[in-house]
Protein backbone atom coordinates (compact mmCIF):
# COMPACT_ATOMS: atom_id res chain seq x y z
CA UNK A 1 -54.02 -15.25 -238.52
CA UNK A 2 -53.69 -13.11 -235.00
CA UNK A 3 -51.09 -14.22 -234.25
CA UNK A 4 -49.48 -13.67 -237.70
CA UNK A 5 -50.66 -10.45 -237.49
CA UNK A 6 -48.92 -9.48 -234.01
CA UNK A 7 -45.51 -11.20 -235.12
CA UNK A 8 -45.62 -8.80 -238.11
CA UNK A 9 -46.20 -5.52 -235.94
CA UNK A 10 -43.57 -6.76 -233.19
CA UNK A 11 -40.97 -7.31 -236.13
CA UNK A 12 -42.08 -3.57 -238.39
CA UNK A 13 -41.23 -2.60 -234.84
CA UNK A 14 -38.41 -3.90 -234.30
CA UNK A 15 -36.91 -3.64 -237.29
CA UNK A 16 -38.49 -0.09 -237.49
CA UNK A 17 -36.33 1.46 -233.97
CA UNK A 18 -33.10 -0.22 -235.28
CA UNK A 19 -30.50 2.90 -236.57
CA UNK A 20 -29.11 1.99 -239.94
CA UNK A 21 -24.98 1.87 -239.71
CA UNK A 22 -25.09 4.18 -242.90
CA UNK A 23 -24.39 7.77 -241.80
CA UNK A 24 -27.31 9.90 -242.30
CA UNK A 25 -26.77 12.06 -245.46
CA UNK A 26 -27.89 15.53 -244.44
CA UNK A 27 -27.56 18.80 -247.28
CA UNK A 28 -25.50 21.64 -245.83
CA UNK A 29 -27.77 24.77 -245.04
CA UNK A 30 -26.89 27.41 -246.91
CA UNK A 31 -29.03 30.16 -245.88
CA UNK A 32 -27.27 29.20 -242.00
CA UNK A 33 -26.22 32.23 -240.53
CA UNK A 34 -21.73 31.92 -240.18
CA UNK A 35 -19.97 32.74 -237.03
CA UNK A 36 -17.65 35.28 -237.68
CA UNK A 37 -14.94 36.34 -234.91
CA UNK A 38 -12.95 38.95 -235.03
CA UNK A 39 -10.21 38.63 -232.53
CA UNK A 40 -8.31 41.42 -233.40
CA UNK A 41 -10.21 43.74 -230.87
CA UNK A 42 -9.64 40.83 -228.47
CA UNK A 43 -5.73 41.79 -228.78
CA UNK A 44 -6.41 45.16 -228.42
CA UNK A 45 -7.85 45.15 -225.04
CA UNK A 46 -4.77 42.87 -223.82
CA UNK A 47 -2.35 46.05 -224.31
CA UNK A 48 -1.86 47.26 -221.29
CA UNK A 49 -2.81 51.25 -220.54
CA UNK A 50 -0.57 54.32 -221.00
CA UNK A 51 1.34 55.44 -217.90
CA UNK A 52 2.75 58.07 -219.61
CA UNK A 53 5.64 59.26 -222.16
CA UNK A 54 7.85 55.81 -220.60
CA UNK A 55 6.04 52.48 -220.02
CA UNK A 56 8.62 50.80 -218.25
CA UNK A 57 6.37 47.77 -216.80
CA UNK A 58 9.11 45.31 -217.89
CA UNK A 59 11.26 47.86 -214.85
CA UNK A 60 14.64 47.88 -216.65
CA UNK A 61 14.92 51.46 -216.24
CA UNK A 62 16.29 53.36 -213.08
CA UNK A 63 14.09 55.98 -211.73
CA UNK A 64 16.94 58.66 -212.93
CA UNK A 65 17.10 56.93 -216.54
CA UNK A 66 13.46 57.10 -217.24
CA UNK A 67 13.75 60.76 -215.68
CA UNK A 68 16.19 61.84 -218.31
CA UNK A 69 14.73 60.08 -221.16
CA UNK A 70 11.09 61.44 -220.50
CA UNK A 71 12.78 65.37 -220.52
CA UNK A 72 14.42 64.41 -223.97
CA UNK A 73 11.10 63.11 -224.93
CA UNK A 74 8.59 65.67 -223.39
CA UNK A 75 11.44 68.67 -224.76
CA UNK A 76 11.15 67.18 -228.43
CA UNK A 77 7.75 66.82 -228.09
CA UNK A 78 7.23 70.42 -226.97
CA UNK A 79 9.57 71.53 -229.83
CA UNK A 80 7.98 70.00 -232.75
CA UNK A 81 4.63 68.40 -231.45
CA UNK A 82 6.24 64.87 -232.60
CA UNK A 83 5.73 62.33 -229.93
CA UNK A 84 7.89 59.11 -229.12
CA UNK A 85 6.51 56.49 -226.52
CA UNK A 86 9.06 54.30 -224.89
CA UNK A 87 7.39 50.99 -223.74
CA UNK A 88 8.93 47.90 -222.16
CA UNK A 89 7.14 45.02 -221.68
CA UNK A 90 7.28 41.24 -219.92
CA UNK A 91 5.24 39.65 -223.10
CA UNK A 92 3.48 40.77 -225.96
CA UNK A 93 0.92 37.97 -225.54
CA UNK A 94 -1.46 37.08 -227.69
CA UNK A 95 0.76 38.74 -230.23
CA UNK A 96 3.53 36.87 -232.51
CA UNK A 97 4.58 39.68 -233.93
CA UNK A 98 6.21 42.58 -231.54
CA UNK A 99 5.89 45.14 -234.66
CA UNK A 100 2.21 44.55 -234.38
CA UNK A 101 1.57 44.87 -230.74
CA UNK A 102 4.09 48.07 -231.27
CA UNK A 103 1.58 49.65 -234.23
CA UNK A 104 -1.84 48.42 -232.92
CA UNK A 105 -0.02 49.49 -228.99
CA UNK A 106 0.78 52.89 -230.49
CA UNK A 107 -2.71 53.15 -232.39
CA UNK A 108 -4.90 52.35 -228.99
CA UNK A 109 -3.08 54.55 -227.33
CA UNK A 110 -3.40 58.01 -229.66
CA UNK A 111 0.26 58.35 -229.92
CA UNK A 112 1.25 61.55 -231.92
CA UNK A 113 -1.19 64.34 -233.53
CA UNK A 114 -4.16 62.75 -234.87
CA UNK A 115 -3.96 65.31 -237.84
CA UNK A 116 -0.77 64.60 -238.33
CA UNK A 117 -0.28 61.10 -237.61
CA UNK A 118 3.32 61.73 -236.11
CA UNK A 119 3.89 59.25 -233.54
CA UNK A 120 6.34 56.66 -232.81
CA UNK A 121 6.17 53.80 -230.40
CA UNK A 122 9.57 51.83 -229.30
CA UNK A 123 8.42 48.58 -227.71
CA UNK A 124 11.10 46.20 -226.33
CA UNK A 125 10.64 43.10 -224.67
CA UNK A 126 13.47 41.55 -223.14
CA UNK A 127 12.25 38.18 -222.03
CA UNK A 128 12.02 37.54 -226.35
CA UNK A 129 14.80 39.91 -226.70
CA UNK A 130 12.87 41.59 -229.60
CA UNK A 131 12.34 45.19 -230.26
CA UNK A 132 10.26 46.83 -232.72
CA UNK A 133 9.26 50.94 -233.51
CA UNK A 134 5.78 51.59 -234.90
CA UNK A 135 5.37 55.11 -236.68
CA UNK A 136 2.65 56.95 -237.55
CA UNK A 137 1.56 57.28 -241.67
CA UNK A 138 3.27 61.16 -241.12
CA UNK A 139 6.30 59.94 -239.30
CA UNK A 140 6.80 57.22 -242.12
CA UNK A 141 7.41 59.63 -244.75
CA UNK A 142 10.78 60.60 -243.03
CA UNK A 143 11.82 58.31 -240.69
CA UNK A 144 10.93 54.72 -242.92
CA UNK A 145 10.65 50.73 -241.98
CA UNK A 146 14.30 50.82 -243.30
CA UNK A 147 15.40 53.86 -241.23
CA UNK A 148 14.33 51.98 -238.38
CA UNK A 149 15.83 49.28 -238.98
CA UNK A 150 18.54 50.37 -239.44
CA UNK A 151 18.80 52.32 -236.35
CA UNK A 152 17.67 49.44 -234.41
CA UNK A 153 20.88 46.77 -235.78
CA UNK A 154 23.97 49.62 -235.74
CA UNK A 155 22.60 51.66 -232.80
CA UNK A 156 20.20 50.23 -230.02
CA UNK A 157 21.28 46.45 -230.78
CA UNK A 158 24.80 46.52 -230.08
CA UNK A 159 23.88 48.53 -226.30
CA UNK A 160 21.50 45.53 -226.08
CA UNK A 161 24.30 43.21 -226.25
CA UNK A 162 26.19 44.61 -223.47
CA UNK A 163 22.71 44.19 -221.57
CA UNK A 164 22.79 48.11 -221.70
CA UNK A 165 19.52 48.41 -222.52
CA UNK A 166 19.24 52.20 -221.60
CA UNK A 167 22.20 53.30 -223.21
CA UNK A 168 21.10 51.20 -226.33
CA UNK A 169 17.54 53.34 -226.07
CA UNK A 170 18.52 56.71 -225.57
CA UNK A 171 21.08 56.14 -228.09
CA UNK A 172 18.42 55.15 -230.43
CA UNK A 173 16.31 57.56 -229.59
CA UNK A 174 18.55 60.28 -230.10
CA UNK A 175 19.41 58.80 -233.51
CA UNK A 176 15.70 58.80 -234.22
CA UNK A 177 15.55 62.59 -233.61
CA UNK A 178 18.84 63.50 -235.44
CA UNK A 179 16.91 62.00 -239.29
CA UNK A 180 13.32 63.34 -238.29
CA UNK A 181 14.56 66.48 -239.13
C-alpha cells in the first residue's frame, strides 16, 4: 500500500509540472492603462532652428543672392508687418509630406504676427525636388492653397528646371507680394 501510495504522488507530480499544449486562455484587462504616443511633438523638435529671414542650410544660395532676397524680405516686412521665411533644406525627415514640415516649420518658428497670423514659409528641398509654402490662417484669406499653387507650377517651377533655383525663388516671391495686396 506504500508503495502504491508513493507511485501515486510521483505520478500527481509528474503529471502535475507538465504544461498543457493548449494556449492558456487569459481575458483582456480592460481597466489596463493604454500607451498613447504622440509623435507629432517628436517631429517638431527635428526642425531645425531659425537663422533668420533665409534658412539656406541646403547652401544653394550665394552670399549676394540671399543678401538681396533678405532686403526684399526684411523691406516688405517693414512695410506691411507681413513676414515670408525662405528655408532650404537637405531632408525633411521624419516628414512625408514637405507642406507639413513647411506649416508645423513655420508654426515652431512664430513666423508672422501672432495677432494676425500673417506669415508665410517657402520650404524647398532639392535632394526630393519638392517645394511647398505654408501660410498663416490671415495670409490664407488672400493669398490661398490655389494661389500658391499656382505660383509655384507657372513661376518658381519652370526656374527650377533650369536648376535656377534663385531666380525661380525670388521670382516667386515677388509674385507672392504682387497678389498679397
Amino acid at each position: 500500500m506504500k508503495l502504491f501510495f508513493q507511485l501515486t504522488i510521483l505520478v500527481f507530480l509528474t503529471l502535475s509540472s507538465c504544461k498543457s499544449s493548449q494556449p492558456e486562455k487569459t481575458e483582456p484587462k480592460t481597466d489596463a492603462p493604454k500607451v498613447v504616443f504622440d509623435f507629432s511633438e517628436m517631429k517638431k523638435a527635428d526642425l531645425p532652428e531659425s537663422i533668420g529671414i533665409i534658412n539656406d542650410y541646403g547652401q544653394i544660395f550665394t552670399e549676394s543672392q540671399r543678401t538681396e532676397l533678405s532686403k526684399i524680405l526684411y523691406d516688405y516686412e517693414i512695410e506691411t508687418t507681413r513676414q515670408i521665411v525662405v528655408v532650404t533644406v537637405d531632408s525633411i525627415k521624419p516628414y512625408n509630406e514637405i507642406q507639413k514640415y513647411a506649416t508645423d516649420l513655420g508654426q515652431k518658428w512664430g513666423v508672422g504676427n501672432a495677432e494676425k497670423d500673417n506669415g508665410l514659409v517657402i520650404v524647398l528641398c532639392n535632394p526630393i525636388r519638392e517645394i511647398g509654402i505654408a501660410t498663416g490662417t490671415g495670409t490664407e484669406l488672400i493669398l490661398t492653397d490655389e494661389i500658391c499653387k499656382i505660383v509655384i507650377d507657372s513661376t518658381i517651377v519652370p526656374e527650377f528646371k533650369n536648376e535656377k533655383y534663385y531666380n525661380g525663388i525670388k521670382n516667386g516671391v515677388t509674385e507672392l507680394i504682387a497678389k498679397w495686396k
